[in-house]
N, C-alpha and C. Protein backbone atom coordinates (compact mmCIF):
# COMPACT_ATOMS: atom_id res chain seq x y z
N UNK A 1 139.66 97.67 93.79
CA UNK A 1 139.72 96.24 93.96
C UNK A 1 138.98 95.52 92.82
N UNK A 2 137.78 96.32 92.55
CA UNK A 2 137.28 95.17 91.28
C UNK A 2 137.80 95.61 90.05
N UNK A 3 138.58 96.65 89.64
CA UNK A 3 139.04 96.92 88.50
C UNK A 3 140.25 95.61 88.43
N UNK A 4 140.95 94.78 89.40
CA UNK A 4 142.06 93.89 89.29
C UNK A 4 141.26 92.89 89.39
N UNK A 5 140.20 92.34 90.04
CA UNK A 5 139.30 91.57 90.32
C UNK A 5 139.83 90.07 89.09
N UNK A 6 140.30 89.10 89.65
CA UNK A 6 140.24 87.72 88.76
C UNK A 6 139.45 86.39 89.46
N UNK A 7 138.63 86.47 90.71
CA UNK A 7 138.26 86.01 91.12
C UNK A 7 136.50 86.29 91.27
N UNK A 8 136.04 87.04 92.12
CA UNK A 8 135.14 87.38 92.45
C UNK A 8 133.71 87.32 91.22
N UNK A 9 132.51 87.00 91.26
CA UNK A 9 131.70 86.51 90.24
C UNK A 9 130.36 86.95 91.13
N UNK A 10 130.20 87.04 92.22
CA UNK A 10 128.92 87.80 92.53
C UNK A 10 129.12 88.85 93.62
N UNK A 11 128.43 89.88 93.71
CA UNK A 11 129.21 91.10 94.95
C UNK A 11 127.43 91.52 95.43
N UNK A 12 127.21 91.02 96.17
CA UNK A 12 125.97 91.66 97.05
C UNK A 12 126.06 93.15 97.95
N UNK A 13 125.39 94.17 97.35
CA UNK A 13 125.79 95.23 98.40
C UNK A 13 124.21 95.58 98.45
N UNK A 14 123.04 94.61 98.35
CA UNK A 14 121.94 94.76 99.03
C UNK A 14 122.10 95.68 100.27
N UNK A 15 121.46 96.51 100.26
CA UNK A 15 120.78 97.75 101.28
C UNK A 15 122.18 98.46 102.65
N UNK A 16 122.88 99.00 101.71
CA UNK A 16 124.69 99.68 102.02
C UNK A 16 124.33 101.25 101.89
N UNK A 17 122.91 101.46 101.49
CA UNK A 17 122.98 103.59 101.01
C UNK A 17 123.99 104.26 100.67
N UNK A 18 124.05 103.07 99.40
CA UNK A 18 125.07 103.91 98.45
C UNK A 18 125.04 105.05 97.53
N UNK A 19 123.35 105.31 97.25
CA UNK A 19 122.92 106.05 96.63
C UNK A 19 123.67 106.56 95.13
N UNK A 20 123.16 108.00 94.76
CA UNK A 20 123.70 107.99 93.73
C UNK A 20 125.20 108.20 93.31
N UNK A 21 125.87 109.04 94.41
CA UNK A 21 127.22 108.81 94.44
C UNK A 21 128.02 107.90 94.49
N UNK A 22 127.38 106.64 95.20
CA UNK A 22 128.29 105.54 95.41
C UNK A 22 128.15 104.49 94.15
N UNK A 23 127.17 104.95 93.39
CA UNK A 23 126.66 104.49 92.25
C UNK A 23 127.64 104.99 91.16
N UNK A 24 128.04 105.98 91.16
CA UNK A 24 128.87 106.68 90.50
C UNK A 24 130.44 105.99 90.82
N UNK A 25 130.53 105.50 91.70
CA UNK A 25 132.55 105.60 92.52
C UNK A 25 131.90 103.91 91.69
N UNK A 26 131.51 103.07 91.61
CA UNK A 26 131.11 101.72 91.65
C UNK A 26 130.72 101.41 89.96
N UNK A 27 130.41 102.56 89.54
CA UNK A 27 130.49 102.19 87.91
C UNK A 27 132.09 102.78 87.58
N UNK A 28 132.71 103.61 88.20
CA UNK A 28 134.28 103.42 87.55
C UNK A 28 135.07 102.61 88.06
N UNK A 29 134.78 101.57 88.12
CA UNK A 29 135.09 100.21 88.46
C UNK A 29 134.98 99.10 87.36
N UNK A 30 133.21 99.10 87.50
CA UNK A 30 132.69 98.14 86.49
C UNK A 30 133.16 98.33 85.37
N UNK A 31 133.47 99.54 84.82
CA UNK A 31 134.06 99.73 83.67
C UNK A 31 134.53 98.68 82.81
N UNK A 32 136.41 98.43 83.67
CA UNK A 32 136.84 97.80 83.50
C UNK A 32 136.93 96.40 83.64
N UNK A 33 135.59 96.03 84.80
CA UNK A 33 135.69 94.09 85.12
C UNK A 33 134.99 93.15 84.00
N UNK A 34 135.68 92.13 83.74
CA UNK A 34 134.95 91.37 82.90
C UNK A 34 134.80 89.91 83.51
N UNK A 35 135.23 90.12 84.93
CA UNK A 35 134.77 88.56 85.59
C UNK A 35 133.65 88.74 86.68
N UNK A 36 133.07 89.82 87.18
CA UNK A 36 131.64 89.80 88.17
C UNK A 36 130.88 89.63 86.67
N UNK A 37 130.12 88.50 87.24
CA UNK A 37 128.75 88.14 87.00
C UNK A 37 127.36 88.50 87.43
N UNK A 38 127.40 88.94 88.42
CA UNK A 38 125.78 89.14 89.25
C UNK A 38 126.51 90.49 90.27
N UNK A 39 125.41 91.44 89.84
CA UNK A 39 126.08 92.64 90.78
C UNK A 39 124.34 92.57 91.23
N UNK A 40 124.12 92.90 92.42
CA UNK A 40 122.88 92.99 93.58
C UNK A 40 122.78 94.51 93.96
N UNK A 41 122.20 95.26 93.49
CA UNK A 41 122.11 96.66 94.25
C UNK A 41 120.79 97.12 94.86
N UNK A 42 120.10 96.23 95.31
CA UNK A 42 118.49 96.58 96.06
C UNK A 42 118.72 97.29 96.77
N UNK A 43 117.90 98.22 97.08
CA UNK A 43 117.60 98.88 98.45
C UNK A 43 118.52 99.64 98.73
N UNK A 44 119.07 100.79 97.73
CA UNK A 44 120.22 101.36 97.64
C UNK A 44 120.02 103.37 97.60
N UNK A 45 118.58 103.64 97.10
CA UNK A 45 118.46 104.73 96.90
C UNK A 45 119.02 105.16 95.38
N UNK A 46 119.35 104.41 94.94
CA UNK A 46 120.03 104.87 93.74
C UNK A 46 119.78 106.14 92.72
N UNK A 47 117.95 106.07 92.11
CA UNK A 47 117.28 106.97 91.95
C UNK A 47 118.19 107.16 90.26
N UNK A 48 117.69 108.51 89.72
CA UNK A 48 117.35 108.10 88.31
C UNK A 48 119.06 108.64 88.06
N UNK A 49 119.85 109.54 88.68
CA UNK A 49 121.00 109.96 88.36
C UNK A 49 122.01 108.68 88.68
N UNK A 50 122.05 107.98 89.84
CA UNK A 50 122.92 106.72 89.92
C UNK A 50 122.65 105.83 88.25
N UNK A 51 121.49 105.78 88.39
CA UNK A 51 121.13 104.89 87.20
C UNK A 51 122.28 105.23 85.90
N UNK A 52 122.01 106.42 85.86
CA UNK A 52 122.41 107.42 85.06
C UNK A 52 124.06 106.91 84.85
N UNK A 53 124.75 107.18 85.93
CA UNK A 53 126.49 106.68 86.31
C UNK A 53 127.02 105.38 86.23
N UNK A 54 125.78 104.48 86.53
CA UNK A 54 125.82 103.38 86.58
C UNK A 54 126.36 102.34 84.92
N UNK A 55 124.90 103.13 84.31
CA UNK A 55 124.51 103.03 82.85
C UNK A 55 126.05 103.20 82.25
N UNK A 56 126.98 104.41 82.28
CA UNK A 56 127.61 105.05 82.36
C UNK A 56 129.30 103.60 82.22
N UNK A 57 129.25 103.23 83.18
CA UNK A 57 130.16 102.35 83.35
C UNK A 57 129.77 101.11 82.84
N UNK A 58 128.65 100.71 82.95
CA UNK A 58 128.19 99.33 82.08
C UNK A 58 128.40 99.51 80.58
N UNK A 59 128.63 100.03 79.87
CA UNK A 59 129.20 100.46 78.99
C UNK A 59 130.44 99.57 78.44
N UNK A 60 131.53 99.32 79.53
CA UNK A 60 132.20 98.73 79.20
C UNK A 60 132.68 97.90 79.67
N UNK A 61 131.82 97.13 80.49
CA UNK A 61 131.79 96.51 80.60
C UNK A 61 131.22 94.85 80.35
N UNK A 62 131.86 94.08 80.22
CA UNK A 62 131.75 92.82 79.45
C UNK A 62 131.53 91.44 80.00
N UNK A 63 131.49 91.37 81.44
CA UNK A 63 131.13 89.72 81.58
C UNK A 63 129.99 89.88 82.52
N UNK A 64 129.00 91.41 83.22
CA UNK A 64 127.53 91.36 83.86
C UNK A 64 126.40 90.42 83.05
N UNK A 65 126.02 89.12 83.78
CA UNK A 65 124.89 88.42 83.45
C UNK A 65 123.96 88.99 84.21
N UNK A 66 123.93 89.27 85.31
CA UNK A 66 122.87 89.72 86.56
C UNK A 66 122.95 91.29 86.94
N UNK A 67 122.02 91.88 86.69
CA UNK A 67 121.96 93.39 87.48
C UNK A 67 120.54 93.35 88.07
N UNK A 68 120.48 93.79 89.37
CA UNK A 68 119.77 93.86 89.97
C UNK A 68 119.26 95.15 90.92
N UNK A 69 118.93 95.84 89.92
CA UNK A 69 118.64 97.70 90.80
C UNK A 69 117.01 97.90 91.20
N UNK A 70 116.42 96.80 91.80
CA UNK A 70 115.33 97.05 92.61
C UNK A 70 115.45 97.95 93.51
N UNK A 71 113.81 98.17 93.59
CA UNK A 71 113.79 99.13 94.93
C UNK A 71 114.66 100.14 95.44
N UNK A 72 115.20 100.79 94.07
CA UNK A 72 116.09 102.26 94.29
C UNK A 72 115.09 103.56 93.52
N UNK A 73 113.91 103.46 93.46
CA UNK A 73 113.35 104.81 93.08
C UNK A 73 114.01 105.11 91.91
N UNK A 74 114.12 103.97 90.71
CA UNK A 74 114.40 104.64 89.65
C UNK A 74 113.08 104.45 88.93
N UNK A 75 113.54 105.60 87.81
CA UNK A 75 112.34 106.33 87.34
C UNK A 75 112.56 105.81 85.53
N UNK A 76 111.53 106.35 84.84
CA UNK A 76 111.50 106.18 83.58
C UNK A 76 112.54 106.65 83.37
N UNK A 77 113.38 107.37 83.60
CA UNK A 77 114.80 108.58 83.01
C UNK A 77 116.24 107.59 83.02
N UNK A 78 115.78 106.72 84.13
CA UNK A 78 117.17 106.10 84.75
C UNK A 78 117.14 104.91 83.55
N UNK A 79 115.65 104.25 83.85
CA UNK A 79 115.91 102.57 83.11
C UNK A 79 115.67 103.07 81.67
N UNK A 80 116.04 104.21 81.41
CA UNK A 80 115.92 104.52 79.59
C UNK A 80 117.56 104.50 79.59
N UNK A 81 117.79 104.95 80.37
CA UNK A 81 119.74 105.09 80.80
C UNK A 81 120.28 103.94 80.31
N UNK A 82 119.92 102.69 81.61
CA UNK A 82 120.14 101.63 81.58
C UNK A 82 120.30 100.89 80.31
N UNK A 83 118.99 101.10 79.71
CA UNK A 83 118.14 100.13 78.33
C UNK A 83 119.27 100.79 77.19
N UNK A 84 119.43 101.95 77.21
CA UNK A 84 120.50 102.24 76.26
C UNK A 84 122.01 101.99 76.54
N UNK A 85 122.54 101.94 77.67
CA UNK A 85 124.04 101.89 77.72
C UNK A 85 124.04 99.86 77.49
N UNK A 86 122.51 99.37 77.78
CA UNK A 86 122.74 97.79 77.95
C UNK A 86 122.44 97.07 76.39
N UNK A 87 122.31 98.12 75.32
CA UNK A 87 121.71 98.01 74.50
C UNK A 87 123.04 96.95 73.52
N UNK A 88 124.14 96.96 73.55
CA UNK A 88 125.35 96.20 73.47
C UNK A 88 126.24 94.85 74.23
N UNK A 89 125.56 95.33 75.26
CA UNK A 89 125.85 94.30 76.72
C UNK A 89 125.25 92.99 76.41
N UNK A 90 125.91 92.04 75.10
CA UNK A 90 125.20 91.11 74.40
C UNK A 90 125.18 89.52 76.20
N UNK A 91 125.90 89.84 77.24
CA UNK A 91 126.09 89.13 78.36
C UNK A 91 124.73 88.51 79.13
N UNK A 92 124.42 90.46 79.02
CA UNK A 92 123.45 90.79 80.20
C UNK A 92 121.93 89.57 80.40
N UNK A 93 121.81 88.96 80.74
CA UNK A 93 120.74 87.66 80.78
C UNK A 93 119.22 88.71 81.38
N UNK A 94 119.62 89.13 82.85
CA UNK A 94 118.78 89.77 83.57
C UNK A 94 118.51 90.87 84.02
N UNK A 95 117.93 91.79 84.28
CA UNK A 95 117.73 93.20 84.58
C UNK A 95 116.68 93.28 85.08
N UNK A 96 116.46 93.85 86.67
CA UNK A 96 115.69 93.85 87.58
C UNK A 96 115.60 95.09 87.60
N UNK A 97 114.65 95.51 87.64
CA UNK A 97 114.00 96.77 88.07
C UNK A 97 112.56 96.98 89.03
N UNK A 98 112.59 97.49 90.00
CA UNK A 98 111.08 97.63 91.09
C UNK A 98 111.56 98.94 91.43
N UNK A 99 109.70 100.30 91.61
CA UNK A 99 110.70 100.62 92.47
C UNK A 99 109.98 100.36 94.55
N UNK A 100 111.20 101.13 94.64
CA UNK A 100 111.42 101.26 96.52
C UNK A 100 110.26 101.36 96.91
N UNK A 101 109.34 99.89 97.96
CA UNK A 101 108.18 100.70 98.91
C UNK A 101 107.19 99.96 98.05
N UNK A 102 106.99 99.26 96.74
CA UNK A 102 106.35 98.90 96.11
C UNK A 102 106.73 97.04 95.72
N UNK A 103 105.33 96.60 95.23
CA UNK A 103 105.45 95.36 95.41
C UNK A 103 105.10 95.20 93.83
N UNK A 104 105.92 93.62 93.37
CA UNK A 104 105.94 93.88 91.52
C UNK A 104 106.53 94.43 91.31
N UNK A 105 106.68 94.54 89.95
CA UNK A 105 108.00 95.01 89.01
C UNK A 105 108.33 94.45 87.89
N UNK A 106 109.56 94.39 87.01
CA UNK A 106 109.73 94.06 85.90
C UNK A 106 111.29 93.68 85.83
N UNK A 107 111.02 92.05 85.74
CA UNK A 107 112.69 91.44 84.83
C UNK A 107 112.47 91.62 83.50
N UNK A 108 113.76 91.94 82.51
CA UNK A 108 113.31 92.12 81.38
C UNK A 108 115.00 91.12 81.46
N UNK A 109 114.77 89.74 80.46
CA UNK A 109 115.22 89.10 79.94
C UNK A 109 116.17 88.84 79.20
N UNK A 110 117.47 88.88 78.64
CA UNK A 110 117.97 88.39 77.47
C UNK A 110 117.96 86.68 76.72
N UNK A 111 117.70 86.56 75.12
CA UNK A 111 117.88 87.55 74.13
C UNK A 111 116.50 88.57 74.29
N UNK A 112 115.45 88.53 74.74
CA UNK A 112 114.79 89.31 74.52
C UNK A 112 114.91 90.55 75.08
N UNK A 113 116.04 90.75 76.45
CA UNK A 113 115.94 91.94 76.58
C UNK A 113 116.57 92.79 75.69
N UNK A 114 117.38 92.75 74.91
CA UNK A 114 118.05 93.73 73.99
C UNK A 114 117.47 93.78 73.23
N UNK A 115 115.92 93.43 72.20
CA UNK A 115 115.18 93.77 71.53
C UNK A 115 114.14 94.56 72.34
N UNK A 116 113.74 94.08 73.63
CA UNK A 116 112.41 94.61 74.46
C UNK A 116 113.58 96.42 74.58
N UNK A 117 114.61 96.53 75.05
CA UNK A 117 115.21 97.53 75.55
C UNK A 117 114.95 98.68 74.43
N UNK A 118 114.71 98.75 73.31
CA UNK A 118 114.82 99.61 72.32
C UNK A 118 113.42 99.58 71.67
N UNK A 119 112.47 98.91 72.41
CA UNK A 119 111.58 98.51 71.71
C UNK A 119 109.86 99.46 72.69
N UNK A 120 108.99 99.39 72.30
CA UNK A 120 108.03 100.23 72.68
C UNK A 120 107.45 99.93 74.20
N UNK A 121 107.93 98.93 74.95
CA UNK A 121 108.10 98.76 76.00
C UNK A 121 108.43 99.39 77.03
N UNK A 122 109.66 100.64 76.45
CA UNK A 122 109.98 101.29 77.46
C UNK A 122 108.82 103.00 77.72
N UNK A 123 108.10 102.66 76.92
CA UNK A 123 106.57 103.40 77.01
C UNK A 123 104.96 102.47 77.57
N UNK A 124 105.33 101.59 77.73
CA UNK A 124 104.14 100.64 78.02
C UNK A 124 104.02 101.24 79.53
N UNK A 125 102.65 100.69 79.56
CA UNK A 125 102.41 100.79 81.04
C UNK A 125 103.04 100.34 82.14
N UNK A 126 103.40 99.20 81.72
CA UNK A 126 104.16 98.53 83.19
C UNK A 126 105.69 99.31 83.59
N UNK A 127 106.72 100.04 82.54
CA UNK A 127 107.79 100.81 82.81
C UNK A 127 107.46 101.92 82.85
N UNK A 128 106.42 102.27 82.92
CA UNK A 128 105.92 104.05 83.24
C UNK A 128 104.73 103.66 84.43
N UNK A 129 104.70 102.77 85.02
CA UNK A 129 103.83 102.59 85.95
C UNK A 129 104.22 103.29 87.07
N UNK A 130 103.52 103.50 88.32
CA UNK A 130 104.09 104.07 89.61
C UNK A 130 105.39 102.74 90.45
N UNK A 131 105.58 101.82 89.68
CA UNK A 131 106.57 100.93 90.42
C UNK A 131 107.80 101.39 89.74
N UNK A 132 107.45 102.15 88.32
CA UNK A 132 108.99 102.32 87.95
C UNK A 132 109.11 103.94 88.08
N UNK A 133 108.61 104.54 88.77
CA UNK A 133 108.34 106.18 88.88
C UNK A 133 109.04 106.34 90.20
């Protein structure tokens, strides 16, 4: 459905335990959409391999302003995933990351996130902290 998608611009699947498989069926989708704007995936379990699939399909995709993968237990492995497949994603405005069970976290921005994404940040304390572990 969202690979035909000419309508649809935000898709909330806040707390569905889609985990990393469904993370996987949901980036060969995104692939191809270039009209969702804001995809919501909190509270999903996602963890560092969804990230991984996810990353994977954002790739080629072209009209995500909003990603939002809080509170899925991703780890330094996943949002290095992310930071590199988003490293082109000239769209992307926002990128949420917390993880699950923990309070705080880190939006990382565009234009600055595609400089912060490649940049020594993804070694700083706050993305290797226990919120992004």
């Amino acid at each position: 459905m969202l690979q035909i998608n000419k309508t649809l611009v935000e898709l909330d699947l806040w707390d569905n335990a889609i985990e990393s498989e469904g993370a996987g069926r949901l980036a060969e989708v995104l692939s191809g959409n270039s009209v969702l704007e804001q995809l919501d995936l909190r509270h999903n379990t996602i963890r560092d391999e969804g990230a991984g699939l996810l990353a994977d399909g954002l790739q080629g995709n072209t009209g995500l302003k909003v990603l939002n993968v809080a509170y899925n237990q991703i780890g330094h492995t996943g949002v290095s995933r992310l930071a590199d497949a988003l490293q082109d994603h000239f769209g992307l405005e926002e990128l949420y990351v917390v993880r699950k069970g923990r309070h705080g976290g880190a939006l990382l921005s565009s234009p600055p996130l595609l400089s912060l994404l490649s940049s020594p940040l993804l070694s700083s304390p706050l993305l290797s902290s226990p919120l992004l572990s």
